[in-house]
C-alpha atoms as a PDB file:
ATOM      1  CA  UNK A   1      41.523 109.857 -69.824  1.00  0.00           C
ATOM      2  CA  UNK A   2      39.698 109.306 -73.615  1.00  0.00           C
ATOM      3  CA  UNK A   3      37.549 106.161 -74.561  1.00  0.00           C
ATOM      4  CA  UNK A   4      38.671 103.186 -75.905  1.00  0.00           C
ATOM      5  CA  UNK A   5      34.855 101.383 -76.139  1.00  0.00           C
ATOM      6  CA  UNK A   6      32.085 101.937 -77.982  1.00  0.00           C
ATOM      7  CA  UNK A   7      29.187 101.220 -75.652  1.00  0.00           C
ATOM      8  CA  UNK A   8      25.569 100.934 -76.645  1.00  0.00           C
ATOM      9  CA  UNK A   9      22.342  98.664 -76.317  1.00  0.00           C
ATOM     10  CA  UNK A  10      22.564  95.310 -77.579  1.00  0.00           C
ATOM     11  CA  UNK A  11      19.099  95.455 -80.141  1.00  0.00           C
ATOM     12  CA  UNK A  12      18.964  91.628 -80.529  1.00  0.00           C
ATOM     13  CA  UNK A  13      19.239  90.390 -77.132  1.00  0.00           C
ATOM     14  CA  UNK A  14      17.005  91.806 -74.081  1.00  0.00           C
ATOM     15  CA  UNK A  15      18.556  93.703 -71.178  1.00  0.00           C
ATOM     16  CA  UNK A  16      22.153  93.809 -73.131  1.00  0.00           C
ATOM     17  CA  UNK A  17      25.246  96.197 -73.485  1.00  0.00           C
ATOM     18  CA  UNK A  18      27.453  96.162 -76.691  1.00  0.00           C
ATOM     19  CA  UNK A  19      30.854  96.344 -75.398  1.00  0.00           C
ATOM     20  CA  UNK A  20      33.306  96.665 -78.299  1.00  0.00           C
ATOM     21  CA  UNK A  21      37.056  98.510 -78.560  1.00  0.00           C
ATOM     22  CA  UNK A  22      37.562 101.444 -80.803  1.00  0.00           C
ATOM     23  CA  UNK A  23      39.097 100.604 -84.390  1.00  0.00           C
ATOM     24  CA  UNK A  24      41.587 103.708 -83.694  1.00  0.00           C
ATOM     25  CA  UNK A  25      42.845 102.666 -80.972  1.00  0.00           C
ATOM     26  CA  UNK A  26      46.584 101.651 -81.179  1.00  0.00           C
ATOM     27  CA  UNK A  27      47.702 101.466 -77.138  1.00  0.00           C
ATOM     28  CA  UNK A  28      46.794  99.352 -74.338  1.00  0.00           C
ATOM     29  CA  UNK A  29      43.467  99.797 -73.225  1.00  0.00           C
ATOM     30  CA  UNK A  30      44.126 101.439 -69.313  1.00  0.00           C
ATOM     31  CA  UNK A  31      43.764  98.782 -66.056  1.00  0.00           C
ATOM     32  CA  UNK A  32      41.220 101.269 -65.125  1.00  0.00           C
ATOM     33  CA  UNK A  33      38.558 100.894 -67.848  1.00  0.00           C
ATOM     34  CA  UNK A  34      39.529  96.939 -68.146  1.00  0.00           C
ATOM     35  CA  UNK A  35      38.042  96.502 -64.422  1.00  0.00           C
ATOM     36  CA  UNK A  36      34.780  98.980 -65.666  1.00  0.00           C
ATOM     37  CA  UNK A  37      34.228  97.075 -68.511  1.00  0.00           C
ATOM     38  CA  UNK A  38      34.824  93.584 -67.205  1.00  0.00           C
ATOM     39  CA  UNK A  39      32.182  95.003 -63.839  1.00  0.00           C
ATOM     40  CA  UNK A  40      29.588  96.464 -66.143  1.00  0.00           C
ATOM     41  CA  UNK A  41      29.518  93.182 -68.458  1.00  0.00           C
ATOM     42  CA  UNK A  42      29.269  90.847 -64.888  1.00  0.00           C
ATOM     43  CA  UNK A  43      26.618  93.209 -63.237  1.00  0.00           C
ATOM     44  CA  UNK A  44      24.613  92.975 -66.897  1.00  0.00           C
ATOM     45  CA  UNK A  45      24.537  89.440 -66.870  1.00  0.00           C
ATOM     46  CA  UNK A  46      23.362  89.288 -63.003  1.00  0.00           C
ATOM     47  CA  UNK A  47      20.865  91.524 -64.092  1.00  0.00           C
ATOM     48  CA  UNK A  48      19.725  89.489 -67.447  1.00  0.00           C
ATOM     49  CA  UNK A  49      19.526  86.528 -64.922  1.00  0.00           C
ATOM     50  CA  UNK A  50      17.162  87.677 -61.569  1.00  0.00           C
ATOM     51  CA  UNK A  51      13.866  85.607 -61.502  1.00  0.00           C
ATOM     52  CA  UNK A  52      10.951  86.803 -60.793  1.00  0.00           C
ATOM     53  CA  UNK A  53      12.097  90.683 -60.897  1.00  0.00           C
ATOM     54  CA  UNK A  54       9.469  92.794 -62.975  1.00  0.00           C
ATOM     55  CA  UNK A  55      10.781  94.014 -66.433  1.00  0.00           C
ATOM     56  CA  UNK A  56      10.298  97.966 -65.627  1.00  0.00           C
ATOM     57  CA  UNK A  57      12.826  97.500 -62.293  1.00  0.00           C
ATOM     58  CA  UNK A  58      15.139  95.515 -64.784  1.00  0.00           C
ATOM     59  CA  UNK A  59      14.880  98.095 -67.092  1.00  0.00           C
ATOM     60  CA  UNK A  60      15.696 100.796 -64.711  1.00  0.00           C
ATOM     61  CA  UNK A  61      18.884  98.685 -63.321  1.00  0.00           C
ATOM     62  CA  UNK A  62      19.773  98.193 -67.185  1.00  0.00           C
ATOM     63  CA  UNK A  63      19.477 101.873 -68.086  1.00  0.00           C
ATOM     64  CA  UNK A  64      21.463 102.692 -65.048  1.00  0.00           C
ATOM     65  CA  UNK A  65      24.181 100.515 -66.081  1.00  0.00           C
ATOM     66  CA  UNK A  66      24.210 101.181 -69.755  1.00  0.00           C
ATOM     67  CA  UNK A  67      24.889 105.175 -68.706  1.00  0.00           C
ATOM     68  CA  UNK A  68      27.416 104.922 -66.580  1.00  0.00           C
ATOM     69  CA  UNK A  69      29.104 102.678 -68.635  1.00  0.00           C
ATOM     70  CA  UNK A  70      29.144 105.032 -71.251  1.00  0.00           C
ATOM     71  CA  UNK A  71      30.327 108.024 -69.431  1.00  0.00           C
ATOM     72  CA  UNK A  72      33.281 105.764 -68.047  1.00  0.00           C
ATOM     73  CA  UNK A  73      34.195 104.402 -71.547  1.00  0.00           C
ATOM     74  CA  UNK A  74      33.255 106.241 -74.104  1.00  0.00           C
ATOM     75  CA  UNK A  75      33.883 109.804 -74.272  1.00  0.00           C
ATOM     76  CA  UNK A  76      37.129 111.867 -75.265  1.00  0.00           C
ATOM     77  CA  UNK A  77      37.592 112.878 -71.253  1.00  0.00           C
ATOM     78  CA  UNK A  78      36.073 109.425 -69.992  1.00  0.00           C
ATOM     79  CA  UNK A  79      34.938 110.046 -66.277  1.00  0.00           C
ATOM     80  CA  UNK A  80      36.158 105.892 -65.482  1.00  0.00           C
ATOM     81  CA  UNK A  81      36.459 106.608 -61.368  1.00  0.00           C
ATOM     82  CA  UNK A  82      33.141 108.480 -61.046  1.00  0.00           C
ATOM     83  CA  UNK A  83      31.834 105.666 -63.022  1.00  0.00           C
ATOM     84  CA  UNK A  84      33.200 102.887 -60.963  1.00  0.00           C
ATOM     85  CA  UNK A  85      31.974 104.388 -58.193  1.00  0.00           C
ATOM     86  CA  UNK A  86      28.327 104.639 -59.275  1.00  0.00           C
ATOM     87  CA  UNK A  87      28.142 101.119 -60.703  1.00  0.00           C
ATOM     88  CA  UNK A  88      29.409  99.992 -56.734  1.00  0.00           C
ATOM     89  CA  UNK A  89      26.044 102.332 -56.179  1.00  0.00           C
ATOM     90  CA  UNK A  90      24.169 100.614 -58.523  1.00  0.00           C
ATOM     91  CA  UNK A  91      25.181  96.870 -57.611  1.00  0.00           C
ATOM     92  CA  UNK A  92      24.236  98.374 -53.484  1.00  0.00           C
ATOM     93  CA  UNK A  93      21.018  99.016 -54.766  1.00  0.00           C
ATOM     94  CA  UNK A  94      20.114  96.002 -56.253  1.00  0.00           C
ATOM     95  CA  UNK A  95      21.549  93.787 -53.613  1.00  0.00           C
ATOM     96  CA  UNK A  96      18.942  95.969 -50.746  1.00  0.00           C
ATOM     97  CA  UNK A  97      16.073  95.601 -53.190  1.00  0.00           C
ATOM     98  CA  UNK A  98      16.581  91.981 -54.470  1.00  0.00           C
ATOM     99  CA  UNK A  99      18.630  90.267 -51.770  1.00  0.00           C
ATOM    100  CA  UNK A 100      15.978  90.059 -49.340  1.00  0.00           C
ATOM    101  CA  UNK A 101      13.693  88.408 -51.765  1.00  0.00           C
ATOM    102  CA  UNK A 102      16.028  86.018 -53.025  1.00  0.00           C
ATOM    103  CA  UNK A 103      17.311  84.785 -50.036  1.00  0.00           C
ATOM    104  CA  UNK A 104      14.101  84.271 -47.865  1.00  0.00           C
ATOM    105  CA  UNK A 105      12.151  82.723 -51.532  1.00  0.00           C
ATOM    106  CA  UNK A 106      15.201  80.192 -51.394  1.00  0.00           C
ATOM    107  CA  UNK A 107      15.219  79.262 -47.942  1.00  0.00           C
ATOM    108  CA  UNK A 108      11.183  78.978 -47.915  1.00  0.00           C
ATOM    109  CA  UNK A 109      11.823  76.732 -51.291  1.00  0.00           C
ATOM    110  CA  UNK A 110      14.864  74.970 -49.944  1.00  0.00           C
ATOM    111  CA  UNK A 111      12.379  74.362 -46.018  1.00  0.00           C
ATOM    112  CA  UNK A 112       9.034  73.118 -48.287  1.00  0.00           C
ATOM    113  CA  UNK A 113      11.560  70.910 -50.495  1.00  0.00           C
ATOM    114  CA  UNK A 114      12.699  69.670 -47.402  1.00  0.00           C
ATOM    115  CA  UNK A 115       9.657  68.666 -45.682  1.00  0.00           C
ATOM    116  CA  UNK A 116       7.789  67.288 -48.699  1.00  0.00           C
ATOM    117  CA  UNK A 117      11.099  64.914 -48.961  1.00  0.00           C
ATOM    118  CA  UNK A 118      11.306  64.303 -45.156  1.00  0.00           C
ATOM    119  CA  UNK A 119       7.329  62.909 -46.012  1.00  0.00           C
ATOM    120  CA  UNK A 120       8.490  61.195 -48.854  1.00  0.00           C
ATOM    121  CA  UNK A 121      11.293  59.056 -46.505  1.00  0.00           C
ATOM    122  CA  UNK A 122       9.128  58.785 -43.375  1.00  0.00           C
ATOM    123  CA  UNK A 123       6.369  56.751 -46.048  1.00  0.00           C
ATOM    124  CA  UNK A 124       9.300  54.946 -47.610  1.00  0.00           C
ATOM    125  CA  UNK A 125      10.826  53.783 -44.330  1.00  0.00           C
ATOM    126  CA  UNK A 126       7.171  52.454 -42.889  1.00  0.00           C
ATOM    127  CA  UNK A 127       6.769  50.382 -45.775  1.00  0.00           C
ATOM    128  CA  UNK A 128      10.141  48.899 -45.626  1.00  0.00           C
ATOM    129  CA  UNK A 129       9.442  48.270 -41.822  1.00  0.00           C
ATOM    130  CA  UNK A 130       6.647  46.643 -42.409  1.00  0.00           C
ATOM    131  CA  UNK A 131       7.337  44.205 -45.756  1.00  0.00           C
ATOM    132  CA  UNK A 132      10.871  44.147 -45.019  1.00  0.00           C
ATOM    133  CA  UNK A 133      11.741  44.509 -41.717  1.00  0.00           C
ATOM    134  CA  UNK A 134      15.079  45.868 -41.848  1.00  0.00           C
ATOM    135  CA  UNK A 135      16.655  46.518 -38.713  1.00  0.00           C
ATOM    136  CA  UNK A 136      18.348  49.280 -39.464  1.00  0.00           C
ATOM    137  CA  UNK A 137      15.579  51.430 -41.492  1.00  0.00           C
ATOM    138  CA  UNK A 138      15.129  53.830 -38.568  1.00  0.00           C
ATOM    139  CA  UNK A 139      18.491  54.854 -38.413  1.00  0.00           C
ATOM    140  CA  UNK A 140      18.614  56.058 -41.854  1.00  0.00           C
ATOM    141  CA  UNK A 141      15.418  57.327 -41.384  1.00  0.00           C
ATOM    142  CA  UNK A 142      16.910  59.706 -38.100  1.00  0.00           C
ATOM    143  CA  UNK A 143      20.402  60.687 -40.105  1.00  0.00           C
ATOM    144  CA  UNK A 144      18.109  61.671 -43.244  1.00  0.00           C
ATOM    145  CA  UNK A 145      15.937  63.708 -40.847  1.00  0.00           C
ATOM    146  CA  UNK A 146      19.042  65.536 -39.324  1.00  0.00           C
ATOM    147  CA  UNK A 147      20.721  66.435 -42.257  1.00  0.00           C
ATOM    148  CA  UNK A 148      17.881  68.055 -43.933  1.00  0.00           C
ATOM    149  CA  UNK A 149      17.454  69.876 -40.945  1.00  0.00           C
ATOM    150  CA  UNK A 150      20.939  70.802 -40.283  1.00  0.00           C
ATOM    151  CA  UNK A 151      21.350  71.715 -44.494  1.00  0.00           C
ATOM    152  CA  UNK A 152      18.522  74.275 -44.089  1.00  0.00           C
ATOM    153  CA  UNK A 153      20.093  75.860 -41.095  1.00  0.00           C
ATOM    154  CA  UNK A 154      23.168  75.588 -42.771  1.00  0.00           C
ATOM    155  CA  UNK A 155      22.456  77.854 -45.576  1.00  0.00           C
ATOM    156  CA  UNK A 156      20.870  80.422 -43.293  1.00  0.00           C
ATOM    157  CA  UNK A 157      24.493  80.761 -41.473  1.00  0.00           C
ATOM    158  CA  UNK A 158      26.591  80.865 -44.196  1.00  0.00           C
ATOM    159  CA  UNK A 159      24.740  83.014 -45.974  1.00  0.00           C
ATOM    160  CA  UNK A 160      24.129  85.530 -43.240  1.00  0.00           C
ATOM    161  CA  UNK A 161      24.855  88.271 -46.230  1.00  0.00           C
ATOM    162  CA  UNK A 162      24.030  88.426 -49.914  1.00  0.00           C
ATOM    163  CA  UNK A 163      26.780  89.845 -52.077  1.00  0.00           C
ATOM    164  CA  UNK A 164      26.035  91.046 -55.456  1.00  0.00           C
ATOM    165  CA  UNK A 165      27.425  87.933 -57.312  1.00  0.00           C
ATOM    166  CA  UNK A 166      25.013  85.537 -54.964  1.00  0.00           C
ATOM    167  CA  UNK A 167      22.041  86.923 -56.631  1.00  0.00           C
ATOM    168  CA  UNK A 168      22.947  85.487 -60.030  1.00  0.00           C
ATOM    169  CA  UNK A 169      23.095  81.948 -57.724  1.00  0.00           C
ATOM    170  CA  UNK A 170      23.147  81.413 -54.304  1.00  0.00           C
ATOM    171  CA  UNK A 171      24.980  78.525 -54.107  1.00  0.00           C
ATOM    172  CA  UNK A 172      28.526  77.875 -56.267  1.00  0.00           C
ATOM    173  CA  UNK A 173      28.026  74.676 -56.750  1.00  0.00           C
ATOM    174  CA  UNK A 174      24.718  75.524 -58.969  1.00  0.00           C
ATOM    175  CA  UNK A 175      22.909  72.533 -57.523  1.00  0.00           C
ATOM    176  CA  UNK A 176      18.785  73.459 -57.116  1.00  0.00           C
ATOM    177  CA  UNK A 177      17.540  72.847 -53.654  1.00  0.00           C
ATOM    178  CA  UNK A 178      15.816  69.074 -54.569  1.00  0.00           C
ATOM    179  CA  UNK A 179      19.559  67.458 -55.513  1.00  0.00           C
ATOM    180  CA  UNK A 180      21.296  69.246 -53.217  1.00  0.00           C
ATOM    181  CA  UNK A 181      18.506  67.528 -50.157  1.00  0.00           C
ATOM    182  CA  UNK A 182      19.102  64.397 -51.817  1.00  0.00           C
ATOM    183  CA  UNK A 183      22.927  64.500 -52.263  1.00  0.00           C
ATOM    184  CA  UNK A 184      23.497  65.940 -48.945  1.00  0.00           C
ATOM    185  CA  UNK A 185      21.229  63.058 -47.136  1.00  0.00           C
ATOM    186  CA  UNK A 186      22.859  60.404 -48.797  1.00  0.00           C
ATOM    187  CA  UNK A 187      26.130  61.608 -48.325  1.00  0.00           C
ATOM    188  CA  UNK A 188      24.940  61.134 -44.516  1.00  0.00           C
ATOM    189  CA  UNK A 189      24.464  58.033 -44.128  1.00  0.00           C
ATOM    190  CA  UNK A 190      27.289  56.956 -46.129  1.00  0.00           C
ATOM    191  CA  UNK A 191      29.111  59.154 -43.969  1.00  0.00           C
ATOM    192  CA  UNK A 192      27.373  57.447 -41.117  1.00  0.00           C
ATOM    193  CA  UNK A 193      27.943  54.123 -42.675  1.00  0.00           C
ATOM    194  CA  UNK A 194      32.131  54.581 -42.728  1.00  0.00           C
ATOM    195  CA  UNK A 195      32.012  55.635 -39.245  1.00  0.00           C
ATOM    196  CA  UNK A 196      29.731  52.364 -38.216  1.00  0.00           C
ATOM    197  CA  UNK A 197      32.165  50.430 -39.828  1.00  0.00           C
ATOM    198  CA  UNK A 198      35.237  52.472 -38.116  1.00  0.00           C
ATOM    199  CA  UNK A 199      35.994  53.509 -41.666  1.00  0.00           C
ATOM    200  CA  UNK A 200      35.898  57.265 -39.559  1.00  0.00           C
ATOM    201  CA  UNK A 201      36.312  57.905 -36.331  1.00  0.00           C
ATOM    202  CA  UNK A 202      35.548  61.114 -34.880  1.00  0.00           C
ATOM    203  CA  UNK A 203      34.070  62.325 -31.458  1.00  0.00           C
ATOM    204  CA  UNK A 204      31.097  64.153 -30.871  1.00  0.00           C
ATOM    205  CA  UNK A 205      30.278  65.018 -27.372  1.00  0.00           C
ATOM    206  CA  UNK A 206      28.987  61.462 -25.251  1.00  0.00           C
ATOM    207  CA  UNK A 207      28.165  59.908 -28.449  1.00  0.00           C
ATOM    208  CA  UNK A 208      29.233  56.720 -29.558  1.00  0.00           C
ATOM    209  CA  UNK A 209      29.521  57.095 -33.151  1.00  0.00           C
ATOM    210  CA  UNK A 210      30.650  53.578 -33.617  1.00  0.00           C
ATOM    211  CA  UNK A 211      27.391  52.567 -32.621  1.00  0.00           C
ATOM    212  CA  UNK A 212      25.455  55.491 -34.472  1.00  0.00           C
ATOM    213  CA  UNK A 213      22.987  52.924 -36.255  1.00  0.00           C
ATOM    214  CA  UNK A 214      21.779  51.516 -32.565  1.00  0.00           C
ATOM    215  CA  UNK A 215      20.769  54.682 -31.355  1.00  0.00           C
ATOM    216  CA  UNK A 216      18.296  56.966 -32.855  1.00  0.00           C
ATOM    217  CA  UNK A 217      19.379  60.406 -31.177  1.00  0.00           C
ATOM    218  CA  UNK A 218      23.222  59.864 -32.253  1.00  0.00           C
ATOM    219  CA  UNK A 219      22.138  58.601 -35.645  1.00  0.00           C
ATOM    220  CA  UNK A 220      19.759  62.165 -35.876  1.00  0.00           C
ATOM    221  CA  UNK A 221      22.044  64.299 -34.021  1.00  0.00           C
ATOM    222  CA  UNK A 222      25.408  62.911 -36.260  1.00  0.00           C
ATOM    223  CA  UNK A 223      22.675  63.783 -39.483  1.00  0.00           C
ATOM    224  CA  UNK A 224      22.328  67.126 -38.222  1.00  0.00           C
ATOM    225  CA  UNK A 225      26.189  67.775 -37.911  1.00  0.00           C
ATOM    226  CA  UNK A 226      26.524  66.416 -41.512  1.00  0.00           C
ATOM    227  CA  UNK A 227      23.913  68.779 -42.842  1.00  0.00           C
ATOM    228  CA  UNK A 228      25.368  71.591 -40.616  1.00  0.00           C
ATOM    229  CA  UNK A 229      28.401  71.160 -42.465  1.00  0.00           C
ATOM    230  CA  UNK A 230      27.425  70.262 -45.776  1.00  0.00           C
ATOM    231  CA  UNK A 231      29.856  72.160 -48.129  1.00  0.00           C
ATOM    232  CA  UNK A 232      32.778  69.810 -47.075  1.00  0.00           C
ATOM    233  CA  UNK A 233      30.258  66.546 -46.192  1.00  0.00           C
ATOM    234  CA  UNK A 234      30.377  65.144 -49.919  1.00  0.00           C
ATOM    235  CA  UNK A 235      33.968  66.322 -50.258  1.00  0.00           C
ATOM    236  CA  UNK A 236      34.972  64.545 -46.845  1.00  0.00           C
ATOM    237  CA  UNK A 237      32.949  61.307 -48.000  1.00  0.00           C
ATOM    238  CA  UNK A 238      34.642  60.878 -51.567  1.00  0.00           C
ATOM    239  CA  UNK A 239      37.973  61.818 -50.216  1.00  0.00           C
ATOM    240  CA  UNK A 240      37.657  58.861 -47.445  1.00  0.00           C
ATOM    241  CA  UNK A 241      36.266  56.879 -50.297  1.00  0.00           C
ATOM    242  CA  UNK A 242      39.497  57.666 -53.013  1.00  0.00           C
ATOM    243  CA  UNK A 243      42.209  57.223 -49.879  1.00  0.00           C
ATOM    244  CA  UNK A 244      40.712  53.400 -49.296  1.00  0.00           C
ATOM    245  CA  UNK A 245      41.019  52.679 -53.023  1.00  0.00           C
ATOM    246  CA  UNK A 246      44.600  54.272 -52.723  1.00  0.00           C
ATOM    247  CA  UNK A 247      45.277  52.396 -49.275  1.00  0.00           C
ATOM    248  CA  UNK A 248      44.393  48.799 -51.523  1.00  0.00           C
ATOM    249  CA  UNK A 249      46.706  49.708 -54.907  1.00  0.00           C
END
């Protein structure tokens, strides 16, 4: 199979490939070296974007990929499987050497954010106990306390394994671990707020969850669920939110 790219180091950008189509080339480009080129340009970009990854290992997963890319694109007999297979080699690699690091730096990030904001609410809540004295304070205070528990726990589960695409970021939604604490605790005790009201019903072992803000272990242990599940928590909150808006039109 011949090459239809012209592959070579991008000089005005750092740690970038120069993927363009031959001017001779009159027929459709083959499915084969489509999914190569569309790979190699992904796995360069995951590569332009690791943190705190030295610039000779960078360089050595950039020369990597720039080679094989050319030997899969380029020549008259392009070898395209061969090179498929060693960038799947390649993107092994870097997922054993940087996956590790990445994950356990974000979980240690996403525990200290945590705890630093769990300090943050306990202060918060005192004072209002104290100037306010607002009944329900300690409530909050417990569902705030479970779901940034249950959210750190959470990632740990569902990211049991790094893929190659997680390292460019861990989470889809892009959010950095501060807003997602924060979004994922207030979604809580909204959450917990519907289902005081018997906006939501749902049943969770003994636990009245009707009475969630009179109890301090249901309100932490209904916080923990929330952060447990917190993928679908802010989904499951607007959703309620837009069907009650629906119910009144």
């Amino acid at each position: 199979m011949k090459g239809y790219f012209c592959v070579c180091e991008n000089p005005n950008e750092k740690f970038d490939i120069s993927f363009q189509v031959r001017e001779s080339v009159e027929d459709d480009i083959p499915e084969e070296q489509q999914e190569l080129y569309l790979n190699a340009e992904k796995t360069c970009n995951i590569i332009k974007s690791l943190e705190n990854t030295d610039e000779n290992t960078k360089k050595k997963y950039f020369d990597k990929l720039l080679s094989l890319s050319q030997v899969g694109l380029v020549p008259e007999y392009a070898q395209t499987k061969a090179s498929k297979l060693a960038l799947e080699k390649l993107q092994e690699e870097i997922v054993l050497i940087e996956g590790k690091r990445i994950k356990n730096g974000y979980m240690k990030t996403l525990a200290i954010d945590a705890l630093i904001l769990a300090v943050i609410t306990s202060i918060g809540v005192k004072l209002v106990d104290i100037y306010l004295h607002f009944s329900m304070v300690w409530s909050i205070w417990a569902v705030v306390m479970g779901a940034l528990i249950g959210t750190w726990v959470s990632f740990g589960a569902r990211k049991f394994e790094i893929c190659f695409d997680d390292l460019a970021s861990l989470e889809k939604d892009k959010m950095n671990p501060w807003i997602r604490l924060i979004f994922i605790s207030v979604a809580s005790v909204i959450f917990v707020l519907f289902m005081n009201a018997g906006i939501v019903e749902i049943k969770i072992g003994s636990i009245d969850t009707a009475t969630a803000f009179e109890n301090l272990e249901a309100a932490f242990i209904i916080g923990l669920v929330c952060g447990l599940v917190e993928s679908r928590i802010g989904v499951n909150v607007y959703e309620k939110a837009v069907g009650l808006i629906g119910e009144q039109s």
